[in-house]
PDB file of N, CA and C in Angstrom:
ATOM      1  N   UNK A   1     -78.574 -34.227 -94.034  1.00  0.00           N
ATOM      2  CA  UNK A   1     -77.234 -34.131 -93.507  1.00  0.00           C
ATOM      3  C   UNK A   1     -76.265 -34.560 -94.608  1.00  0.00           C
ATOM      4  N   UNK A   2     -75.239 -33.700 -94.582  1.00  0.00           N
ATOM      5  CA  UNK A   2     -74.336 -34.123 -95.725  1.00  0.00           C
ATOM      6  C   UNK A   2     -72.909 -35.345 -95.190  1.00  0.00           C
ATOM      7  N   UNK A   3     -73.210 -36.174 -96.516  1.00  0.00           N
ATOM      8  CA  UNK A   3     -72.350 -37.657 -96.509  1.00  0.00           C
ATOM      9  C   UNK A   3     -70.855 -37.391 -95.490  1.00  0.00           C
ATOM     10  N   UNK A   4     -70.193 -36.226 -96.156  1.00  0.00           N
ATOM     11  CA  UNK A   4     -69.118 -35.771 -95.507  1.00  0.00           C
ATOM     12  C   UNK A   4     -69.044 -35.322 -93.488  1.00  0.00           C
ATOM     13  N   UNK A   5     -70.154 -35.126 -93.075  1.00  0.00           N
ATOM     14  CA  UNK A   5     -70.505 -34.792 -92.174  1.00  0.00           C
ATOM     15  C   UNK A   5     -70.849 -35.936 -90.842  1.00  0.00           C
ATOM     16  N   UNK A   6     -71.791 -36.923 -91.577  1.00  0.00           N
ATOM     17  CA  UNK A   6     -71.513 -38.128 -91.243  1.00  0.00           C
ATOM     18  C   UNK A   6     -70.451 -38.642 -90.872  1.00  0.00           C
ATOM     19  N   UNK A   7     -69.183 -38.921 -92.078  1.00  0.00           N
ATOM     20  CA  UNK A   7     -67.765 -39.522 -92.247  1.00  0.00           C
ATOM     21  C   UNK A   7     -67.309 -39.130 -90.954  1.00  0.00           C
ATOM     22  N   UNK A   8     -67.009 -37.577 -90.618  1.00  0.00           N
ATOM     23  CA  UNK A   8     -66.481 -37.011 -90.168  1.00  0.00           C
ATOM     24  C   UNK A   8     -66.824 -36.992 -88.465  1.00  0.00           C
ATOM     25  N   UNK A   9     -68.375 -36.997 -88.193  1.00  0.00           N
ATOM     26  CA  UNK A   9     -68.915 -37.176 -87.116  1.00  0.00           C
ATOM     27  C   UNK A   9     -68.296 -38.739 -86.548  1.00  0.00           C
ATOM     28  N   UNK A  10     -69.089 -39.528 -87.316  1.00  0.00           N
ATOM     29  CA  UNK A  10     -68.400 -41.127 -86.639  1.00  0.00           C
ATOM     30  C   UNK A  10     -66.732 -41.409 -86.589  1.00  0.00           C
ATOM     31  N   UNK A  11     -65.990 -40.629 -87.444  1.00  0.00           N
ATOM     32  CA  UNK A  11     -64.502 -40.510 -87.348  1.00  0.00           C
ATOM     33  C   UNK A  11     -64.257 -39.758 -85.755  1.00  0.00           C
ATOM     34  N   UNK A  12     -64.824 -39.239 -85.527  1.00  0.00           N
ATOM     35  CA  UNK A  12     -64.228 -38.266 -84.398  1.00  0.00           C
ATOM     36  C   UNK A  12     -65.027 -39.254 -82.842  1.00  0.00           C
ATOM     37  N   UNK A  13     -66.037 -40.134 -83.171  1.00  0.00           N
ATOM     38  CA  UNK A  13     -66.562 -40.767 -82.171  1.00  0.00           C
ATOM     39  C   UNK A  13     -65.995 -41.863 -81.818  1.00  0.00           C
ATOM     40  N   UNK A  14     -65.072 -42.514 -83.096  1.00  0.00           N
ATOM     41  CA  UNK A  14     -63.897 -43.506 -82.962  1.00  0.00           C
ATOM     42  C   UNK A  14     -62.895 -43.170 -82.402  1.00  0.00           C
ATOM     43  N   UNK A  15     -62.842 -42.120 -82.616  1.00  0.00           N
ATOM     44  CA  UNK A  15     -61.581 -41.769 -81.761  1.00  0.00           C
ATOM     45  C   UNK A  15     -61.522 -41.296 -80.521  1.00  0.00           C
ATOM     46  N   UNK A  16     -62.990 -40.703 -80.156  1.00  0.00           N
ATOM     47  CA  UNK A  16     -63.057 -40.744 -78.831  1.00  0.00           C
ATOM     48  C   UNK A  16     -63.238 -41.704 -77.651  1.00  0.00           C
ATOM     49  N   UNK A  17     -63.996 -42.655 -78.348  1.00  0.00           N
ATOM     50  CA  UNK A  17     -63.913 -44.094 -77.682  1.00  0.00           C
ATOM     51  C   UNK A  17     -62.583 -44.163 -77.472  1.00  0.00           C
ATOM     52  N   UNK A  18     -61.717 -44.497 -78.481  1.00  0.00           N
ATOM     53  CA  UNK A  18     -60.694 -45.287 -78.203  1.00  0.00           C
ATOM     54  C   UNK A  18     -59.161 -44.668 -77.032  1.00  0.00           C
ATOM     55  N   UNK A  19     -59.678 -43.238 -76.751  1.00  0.00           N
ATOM     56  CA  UNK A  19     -59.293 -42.308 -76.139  1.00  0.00           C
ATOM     57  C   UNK A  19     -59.920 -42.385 -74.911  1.00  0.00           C
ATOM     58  N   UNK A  20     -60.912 -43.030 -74.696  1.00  0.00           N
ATOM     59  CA  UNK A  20     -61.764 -43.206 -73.345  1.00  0.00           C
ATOM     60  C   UNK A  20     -61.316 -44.483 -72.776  1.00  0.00           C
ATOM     61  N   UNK A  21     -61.285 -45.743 -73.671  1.00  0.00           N
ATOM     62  CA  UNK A  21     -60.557 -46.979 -73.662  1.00  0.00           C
ATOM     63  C   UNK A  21     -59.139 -47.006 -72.843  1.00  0.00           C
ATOM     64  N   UNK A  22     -58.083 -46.594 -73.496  1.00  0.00           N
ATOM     65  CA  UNK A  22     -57.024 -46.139 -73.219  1.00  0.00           C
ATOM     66  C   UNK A  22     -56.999 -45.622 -72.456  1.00  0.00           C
ATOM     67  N   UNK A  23     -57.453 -44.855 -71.652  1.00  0.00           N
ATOM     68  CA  UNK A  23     -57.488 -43.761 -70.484  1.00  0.00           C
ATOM     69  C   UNK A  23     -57.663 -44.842 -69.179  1.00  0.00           C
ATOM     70  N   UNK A  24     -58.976 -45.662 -69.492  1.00  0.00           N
ATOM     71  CA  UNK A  24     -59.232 -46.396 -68.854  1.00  0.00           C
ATOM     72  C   UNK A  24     -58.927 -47.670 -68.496  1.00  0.00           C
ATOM     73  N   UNK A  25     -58.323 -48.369 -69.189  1.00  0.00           N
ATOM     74  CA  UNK A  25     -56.863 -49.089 -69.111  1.00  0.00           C
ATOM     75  C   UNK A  25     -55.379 -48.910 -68.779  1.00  0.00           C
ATOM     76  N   UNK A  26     -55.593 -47.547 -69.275  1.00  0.00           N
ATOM     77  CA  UNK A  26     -54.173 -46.988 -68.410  1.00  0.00           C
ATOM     78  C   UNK A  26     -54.324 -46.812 -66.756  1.00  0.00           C
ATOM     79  N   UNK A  27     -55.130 -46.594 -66.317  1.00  0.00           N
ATOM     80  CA  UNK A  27     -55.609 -46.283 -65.175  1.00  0.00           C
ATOM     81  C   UNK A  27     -55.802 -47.866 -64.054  1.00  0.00           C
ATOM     82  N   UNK A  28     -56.629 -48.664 -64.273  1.00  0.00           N
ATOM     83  CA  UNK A  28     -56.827 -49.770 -63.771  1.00  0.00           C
ATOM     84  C   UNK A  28     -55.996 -50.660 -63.081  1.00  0.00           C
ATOM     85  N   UNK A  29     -54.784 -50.529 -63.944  1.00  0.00           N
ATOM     86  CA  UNK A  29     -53.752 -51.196 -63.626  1.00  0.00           C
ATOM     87  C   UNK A  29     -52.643 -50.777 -62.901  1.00  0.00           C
ATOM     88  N   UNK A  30     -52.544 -49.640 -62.598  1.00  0.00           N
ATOM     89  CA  UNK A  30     -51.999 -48.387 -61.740  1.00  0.00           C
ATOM     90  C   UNK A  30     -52.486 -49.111 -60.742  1.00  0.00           C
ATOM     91  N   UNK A  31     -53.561 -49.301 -60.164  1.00  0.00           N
ATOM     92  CA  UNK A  31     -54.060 -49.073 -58.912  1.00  0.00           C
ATOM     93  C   UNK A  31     -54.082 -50.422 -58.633  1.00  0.00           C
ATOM     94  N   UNK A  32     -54.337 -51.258 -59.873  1.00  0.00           N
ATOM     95  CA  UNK A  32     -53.859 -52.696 -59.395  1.00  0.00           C
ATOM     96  C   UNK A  32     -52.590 -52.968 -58.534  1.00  0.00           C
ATOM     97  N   UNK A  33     -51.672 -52.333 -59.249  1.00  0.00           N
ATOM     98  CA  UNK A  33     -50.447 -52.574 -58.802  1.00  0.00           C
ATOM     99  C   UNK A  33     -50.223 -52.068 -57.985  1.00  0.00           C
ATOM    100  N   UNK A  34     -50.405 -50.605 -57.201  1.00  0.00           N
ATOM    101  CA  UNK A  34     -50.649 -50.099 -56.422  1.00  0.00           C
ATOM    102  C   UNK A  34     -50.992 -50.827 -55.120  1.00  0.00           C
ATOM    103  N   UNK A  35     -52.368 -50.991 -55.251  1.00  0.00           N
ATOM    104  CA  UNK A  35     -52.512 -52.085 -54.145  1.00  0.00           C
ATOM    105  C   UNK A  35     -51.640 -53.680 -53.936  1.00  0.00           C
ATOM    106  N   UNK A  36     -51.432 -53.953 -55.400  1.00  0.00           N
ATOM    107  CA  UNK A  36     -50.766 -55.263 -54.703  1.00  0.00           C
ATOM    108  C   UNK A  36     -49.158 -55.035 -54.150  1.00  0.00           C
ATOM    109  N   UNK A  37     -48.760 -53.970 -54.314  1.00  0.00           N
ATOM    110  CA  UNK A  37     -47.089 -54.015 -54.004  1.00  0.00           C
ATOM    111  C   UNK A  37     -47.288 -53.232 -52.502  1.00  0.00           C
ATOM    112  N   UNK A  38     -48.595 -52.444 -52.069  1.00  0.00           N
ATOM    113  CA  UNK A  38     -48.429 -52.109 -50.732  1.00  0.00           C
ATOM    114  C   UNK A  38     -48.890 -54.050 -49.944  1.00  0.00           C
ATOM    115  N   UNK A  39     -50.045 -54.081 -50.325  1.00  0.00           N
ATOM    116  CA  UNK A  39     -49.844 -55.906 -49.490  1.00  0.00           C
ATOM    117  C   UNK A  39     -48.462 -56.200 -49.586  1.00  0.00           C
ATOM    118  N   UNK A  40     -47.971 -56.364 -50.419  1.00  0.00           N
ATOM    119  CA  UNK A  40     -46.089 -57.202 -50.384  1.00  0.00           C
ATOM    120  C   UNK A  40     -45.001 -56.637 -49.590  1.00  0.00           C
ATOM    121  N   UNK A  41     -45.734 -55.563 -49.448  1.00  0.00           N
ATOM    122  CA  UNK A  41     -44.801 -54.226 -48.298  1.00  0.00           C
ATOM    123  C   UNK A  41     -45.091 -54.508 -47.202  1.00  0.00           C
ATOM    124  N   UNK A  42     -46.151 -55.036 -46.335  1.00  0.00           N
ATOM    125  CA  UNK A  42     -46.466 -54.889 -44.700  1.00  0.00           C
ATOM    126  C   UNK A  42     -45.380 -56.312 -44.755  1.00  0.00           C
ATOM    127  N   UNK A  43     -44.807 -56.307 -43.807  1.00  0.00           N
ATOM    128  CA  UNK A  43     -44.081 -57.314 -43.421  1.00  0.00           C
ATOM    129  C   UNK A  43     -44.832 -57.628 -41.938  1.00  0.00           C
ATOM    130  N   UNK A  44     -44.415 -58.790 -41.475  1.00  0.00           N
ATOM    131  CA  UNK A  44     -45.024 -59.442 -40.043  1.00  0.00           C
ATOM    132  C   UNK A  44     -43.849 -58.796 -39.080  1.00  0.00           C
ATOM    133  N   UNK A  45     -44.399 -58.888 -38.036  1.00  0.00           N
ATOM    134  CA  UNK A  45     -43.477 -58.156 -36.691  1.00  0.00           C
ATOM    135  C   UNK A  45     -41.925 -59.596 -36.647  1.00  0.00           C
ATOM    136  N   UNK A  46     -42.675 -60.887 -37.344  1.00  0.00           N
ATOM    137  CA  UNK A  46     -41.657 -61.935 -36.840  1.00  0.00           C
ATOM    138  C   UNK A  46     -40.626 -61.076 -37.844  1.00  0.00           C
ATOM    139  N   UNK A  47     -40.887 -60.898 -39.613  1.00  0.00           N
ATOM    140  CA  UNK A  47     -40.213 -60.969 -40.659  1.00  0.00           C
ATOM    141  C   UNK A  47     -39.577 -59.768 -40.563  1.00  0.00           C
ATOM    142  N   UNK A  48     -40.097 -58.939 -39.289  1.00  0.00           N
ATOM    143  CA  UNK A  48     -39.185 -57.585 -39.250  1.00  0.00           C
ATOM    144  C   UNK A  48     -38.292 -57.449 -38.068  1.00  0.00           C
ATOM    145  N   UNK A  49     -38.557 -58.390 -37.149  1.00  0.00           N
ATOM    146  CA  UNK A  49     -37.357 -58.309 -36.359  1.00  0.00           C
ATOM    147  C   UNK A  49     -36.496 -59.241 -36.522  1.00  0.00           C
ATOM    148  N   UNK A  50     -36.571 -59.863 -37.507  1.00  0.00           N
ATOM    149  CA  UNK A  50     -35.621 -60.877 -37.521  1.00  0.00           C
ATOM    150  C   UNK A  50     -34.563 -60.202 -38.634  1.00  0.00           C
ATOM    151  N   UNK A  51     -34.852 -59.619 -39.890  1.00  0.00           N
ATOM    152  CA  UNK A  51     -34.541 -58.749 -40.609  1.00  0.00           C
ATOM    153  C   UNK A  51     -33.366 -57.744 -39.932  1.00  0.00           C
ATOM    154  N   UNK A  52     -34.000 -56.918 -38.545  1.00  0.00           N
ATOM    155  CA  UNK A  52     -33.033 -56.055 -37.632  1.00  0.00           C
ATOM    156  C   UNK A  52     -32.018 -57.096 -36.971  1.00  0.00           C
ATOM    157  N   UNK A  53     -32.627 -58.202 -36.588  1.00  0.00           N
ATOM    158  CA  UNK A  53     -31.171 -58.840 -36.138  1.00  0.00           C
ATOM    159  C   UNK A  53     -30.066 -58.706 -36.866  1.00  0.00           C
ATOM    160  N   UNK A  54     -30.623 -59.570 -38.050  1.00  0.00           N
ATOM    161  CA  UNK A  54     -29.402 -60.010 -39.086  1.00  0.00           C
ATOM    162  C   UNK A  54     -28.498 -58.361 -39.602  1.00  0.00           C
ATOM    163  N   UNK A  55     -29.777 -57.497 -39.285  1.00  0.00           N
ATOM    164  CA  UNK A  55     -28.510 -56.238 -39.958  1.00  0.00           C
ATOM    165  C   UNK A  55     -27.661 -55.559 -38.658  1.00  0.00           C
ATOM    166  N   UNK A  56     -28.000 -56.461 -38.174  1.00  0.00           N
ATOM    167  CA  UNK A  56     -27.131 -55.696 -36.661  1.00  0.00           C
ATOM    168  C   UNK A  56     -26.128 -56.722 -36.353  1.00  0.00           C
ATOM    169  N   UNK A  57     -25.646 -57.382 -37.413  1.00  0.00           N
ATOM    170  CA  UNK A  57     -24.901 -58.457 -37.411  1.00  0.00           C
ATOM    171  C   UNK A  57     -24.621 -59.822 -36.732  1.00  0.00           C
ATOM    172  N   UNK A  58     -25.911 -60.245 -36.631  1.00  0.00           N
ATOM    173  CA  UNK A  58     -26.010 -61.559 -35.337  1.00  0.00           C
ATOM    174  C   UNK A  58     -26.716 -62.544 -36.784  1.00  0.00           C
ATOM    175  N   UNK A  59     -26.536 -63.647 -36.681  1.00  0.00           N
ATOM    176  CA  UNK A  59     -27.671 -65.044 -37.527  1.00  0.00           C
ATOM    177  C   UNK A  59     -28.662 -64.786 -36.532  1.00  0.00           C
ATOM    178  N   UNK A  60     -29.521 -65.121 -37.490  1.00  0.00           N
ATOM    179  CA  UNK A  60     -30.828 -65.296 -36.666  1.00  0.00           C
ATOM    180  C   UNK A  60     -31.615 -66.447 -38.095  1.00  0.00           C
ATOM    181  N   UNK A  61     -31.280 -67.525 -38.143  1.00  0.00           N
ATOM    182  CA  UNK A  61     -31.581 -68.851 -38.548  1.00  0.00           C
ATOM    183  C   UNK A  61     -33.301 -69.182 -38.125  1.00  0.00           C
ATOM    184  N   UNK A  62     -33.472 -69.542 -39.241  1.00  0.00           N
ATOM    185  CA  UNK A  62     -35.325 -70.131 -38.688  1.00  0.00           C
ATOM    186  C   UNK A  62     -36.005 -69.569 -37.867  1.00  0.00           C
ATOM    187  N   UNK A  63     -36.331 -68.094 -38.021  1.00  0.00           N
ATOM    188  CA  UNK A  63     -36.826 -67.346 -36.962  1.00  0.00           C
ATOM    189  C   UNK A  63     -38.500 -67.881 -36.468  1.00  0.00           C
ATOM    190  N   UNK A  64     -38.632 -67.861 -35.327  1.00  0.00           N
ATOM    191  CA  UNK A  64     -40.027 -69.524 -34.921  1.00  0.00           C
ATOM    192  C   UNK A  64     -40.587 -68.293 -34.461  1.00  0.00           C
ATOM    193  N   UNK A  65     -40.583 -67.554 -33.150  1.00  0.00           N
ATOM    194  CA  UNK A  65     -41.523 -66.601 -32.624  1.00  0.00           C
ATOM    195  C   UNK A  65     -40.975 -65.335 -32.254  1.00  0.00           C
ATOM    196  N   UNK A  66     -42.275 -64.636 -32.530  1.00  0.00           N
ATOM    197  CA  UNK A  66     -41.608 -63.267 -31.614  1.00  0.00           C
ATOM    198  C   UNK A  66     -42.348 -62.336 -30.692  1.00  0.00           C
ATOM    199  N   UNK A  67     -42.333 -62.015 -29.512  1.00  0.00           N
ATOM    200  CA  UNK A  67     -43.469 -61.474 -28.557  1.00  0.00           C
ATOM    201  C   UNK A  67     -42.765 -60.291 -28.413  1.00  0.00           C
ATOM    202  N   UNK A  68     -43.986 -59.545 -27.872  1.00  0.00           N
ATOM    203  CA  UNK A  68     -43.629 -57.657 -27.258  1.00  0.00           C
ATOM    204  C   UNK A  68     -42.760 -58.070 -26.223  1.00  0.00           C
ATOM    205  N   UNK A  69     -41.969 -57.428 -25.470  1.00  0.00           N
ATOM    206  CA  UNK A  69     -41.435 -57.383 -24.349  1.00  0.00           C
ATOM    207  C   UNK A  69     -42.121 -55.621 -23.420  1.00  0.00           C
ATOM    208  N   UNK A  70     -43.272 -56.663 -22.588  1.00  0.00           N
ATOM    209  CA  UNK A  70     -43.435 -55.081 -22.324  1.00  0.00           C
ATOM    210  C   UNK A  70     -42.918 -54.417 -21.246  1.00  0.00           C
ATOM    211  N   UNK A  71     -42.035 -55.435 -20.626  1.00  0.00           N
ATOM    212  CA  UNK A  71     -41.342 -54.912 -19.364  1.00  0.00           C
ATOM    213  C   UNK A  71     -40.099 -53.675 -20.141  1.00  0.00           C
ATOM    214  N   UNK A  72     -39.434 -53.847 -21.444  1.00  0.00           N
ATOM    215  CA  UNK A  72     -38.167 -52.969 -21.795  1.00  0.00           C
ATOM    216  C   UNK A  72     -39.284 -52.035 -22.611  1.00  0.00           C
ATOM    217  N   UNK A  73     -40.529 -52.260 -23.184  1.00  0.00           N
ATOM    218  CA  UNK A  73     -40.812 -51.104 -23.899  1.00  0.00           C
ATOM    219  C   UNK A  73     -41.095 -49.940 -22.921  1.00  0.00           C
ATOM    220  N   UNK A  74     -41.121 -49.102 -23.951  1.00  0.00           N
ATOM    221  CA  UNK A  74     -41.584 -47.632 -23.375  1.00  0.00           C
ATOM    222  C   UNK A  74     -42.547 -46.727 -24.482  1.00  0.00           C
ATOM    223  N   UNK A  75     -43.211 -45.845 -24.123  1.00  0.00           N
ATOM    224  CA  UNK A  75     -44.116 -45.242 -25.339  1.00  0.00           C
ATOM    225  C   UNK A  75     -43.201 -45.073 -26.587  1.00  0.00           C
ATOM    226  N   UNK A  76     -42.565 -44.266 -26.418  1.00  0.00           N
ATOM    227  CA  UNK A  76     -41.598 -43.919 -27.853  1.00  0.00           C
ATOM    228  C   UNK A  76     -40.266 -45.153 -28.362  1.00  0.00           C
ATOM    229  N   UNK A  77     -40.347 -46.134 -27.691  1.00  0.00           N
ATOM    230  CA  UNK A  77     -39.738 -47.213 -27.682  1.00  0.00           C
ATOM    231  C   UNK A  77     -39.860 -48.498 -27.410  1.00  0.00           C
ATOM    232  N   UNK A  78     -40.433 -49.529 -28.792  1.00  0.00           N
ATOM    233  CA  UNK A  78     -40.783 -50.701 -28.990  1.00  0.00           C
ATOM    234  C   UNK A  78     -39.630 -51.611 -28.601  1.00  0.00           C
ATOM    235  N   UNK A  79     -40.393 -52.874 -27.558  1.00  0.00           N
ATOM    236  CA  UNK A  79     -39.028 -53.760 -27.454  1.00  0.00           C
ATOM    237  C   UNK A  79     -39.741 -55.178 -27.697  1.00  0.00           C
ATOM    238  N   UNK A  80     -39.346 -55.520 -28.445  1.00  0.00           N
ATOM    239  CA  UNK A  80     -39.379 -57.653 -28.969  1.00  0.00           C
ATOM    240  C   UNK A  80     -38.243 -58.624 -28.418  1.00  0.00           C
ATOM    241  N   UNK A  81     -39.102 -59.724 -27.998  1.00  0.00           N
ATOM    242  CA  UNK A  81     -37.891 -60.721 -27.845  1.00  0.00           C
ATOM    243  C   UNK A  81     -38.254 -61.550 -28.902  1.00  0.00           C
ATOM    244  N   UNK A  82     -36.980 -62.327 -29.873  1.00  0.00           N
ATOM    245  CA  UNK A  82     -37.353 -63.035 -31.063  1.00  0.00           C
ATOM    246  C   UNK A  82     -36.512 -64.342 -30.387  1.00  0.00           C
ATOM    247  N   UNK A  83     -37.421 -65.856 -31.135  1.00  0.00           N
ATOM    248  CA  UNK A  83     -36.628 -66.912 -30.391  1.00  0.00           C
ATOM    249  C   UNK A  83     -35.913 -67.666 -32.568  1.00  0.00           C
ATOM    250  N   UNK A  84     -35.248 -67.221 -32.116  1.00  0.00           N
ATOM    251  CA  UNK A  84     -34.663 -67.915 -33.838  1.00  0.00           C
ATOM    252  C   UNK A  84     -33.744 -69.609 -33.557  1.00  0.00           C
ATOM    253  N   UNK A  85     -33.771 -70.144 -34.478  1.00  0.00           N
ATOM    254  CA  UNK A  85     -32.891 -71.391 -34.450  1.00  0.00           C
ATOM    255  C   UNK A  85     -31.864 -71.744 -33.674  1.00  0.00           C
ATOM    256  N   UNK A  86     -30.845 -70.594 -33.628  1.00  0.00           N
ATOM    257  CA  UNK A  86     -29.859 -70.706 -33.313  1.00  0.00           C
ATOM    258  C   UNK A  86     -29.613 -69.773 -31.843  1.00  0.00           C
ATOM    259  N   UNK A  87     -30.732 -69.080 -31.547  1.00  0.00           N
ATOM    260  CA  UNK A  87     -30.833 -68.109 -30.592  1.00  0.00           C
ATOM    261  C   UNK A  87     -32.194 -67.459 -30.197  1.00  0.00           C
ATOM    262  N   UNK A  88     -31.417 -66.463 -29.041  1.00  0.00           N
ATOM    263  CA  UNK A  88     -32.807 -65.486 -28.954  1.00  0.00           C
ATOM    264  C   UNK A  88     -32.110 -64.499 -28.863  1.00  0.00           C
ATOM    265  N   UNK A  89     -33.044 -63.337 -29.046  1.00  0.00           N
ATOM    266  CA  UNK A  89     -32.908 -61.612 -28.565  1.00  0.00           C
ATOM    267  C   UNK A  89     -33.554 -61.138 -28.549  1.00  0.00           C
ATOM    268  N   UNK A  90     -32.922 -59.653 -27.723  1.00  0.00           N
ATOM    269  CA  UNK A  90     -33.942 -58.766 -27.220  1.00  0.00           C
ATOM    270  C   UNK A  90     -33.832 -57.441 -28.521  1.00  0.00           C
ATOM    271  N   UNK A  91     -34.942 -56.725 -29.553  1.00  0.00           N
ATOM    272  CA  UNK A  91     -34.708 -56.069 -30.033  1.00  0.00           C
ATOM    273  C   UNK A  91     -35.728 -54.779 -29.453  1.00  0.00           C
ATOM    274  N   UNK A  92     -34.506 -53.695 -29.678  1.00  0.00           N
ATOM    275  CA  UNK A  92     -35.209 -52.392 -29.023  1.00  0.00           C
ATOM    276  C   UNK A  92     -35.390 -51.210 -30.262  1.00  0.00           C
ATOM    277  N   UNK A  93     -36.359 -51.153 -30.290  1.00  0.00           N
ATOM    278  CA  UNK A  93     -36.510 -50.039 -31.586  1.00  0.00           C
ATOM    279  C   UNK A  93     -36.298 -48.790 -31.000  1.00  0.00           C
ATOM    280  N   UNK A  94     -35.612 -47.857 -31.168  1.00  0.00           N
ATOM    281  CA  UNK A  94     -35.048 -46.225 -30.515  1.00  0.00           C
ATOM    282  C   UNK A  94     -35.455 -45.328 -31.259  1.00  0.00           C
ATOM    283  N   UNK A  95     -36.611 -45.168 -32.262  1.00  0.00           N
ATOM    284  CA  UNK A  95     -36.906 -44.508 -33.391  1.00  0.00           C
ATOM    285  C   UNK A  95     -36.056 -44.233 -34.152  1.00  0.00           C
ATOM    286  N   UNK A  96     -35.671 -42.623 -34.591  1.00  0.00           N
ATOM    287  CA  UNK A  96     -34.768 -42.402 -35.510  1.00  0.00           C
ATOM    288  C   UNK A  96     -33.644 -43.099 -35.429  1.00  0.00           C
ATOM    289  N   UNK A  97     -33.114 -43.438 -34.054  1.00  0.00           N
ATOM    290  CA  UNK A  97     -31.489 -44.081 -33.955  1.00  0.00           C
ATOM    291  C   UNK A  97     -31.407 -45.536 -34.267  1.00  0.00           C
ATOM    292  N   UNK A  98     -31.894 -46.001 -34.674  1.00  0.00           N
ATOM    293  CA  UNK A  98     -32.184 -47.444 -35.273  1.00  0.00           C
ATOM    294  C   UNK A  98     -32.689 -48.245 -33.910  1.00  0.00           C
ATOM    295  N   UNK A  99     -32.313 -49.508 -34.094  1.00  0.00           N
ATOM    296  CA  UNK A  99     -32.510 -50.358 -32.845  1.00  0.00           C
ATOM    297  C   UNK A  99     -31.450 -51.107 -32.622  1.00  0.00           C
ATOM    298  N   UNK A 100     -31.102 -51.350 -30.986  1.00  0.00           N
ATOM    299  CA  UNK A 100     -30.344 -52.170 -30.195  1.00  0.00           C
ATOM    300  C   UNK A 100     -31.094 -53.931 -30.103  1.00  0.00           C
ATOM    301  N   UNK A 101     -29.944 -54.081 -30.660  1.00  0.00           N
ATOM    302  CA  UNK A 101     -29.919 -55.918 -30.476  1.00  0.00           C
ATOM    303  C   UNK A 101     -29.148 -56.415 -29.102  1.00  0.00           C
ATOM    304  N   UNK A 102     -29.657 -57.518 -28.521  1.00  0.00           N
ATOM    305  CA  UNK A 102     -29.152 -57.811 -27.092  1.00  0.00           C
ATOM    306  C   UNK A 102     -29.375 -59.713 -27.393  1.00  0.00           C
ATOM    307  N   UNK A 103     -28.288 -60.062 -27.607  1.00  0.00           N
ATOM    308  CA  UNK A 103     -28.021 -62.106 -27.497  1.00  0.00           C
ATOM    309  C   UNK A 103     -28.703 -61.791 -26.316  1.00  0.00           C
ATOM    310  N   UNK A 104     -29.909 -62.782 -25.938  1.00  0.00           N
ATOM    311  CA  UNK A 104     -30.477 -63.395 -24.749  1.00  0.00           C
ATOM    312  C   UNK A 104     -29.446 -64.563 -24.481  1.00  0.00           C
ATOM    313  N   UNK A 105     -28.989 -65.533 -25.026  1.00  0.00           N
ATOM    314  CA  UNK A 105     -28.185 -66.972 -24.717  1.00  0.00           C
ATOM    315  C   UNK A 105     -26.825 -66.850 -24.391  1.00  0.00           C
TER     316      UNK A 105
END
């Protein structure tokens, strides 16, 4: 086998490694992150109705618990009562139309 042939063979096997490397490091960490930013995404039913309060313009301070209300739900319409610091309410999810907030106090 000629010297040049050699050179040339292990030149092209370096570079395929390091092309396999890279590929595979590029990749890993995609999916790392991937998975860890969907975990950081599920929020708790407390951390999401308390969230709809406040944007429906009420405080909702130290939010402590929050239960189904299954007497106001309905199939296509989720209802929570949240008990926060300073209050309670009734939140009604309406699907597309956002949700109705109701002061219990």
């Amino acid at each position: 086998m000629p010297r040049n042939y050699a050179a040339t063979l292990s030149s092209e096997l370096v570079s395929l490694t390091f092309i396999i490397l890279a590929a595979g490091s590029w990749m890993v960490p995609n999916e790392t992150r991937a998975q860890s930013s969907n975990e950081s995404e599920v929020a708790s039913p407390l951390t999401t109705v308390a969230a709809t309060v406040r944007q429906n313009g009420y405080h909702c301070d130290r939010p402590e618990r929050v239960n189904r209300d299954a007497e106001y739900s309905t199939p296509g319409e989720k209802a929570w009562i949240i008990d926060c610091g300073n209050g309670r309410f009734r939140v009604k999810y309406k699907g597309d139309t956002g949700a109705e907030v109701e002061s219990l106090d």
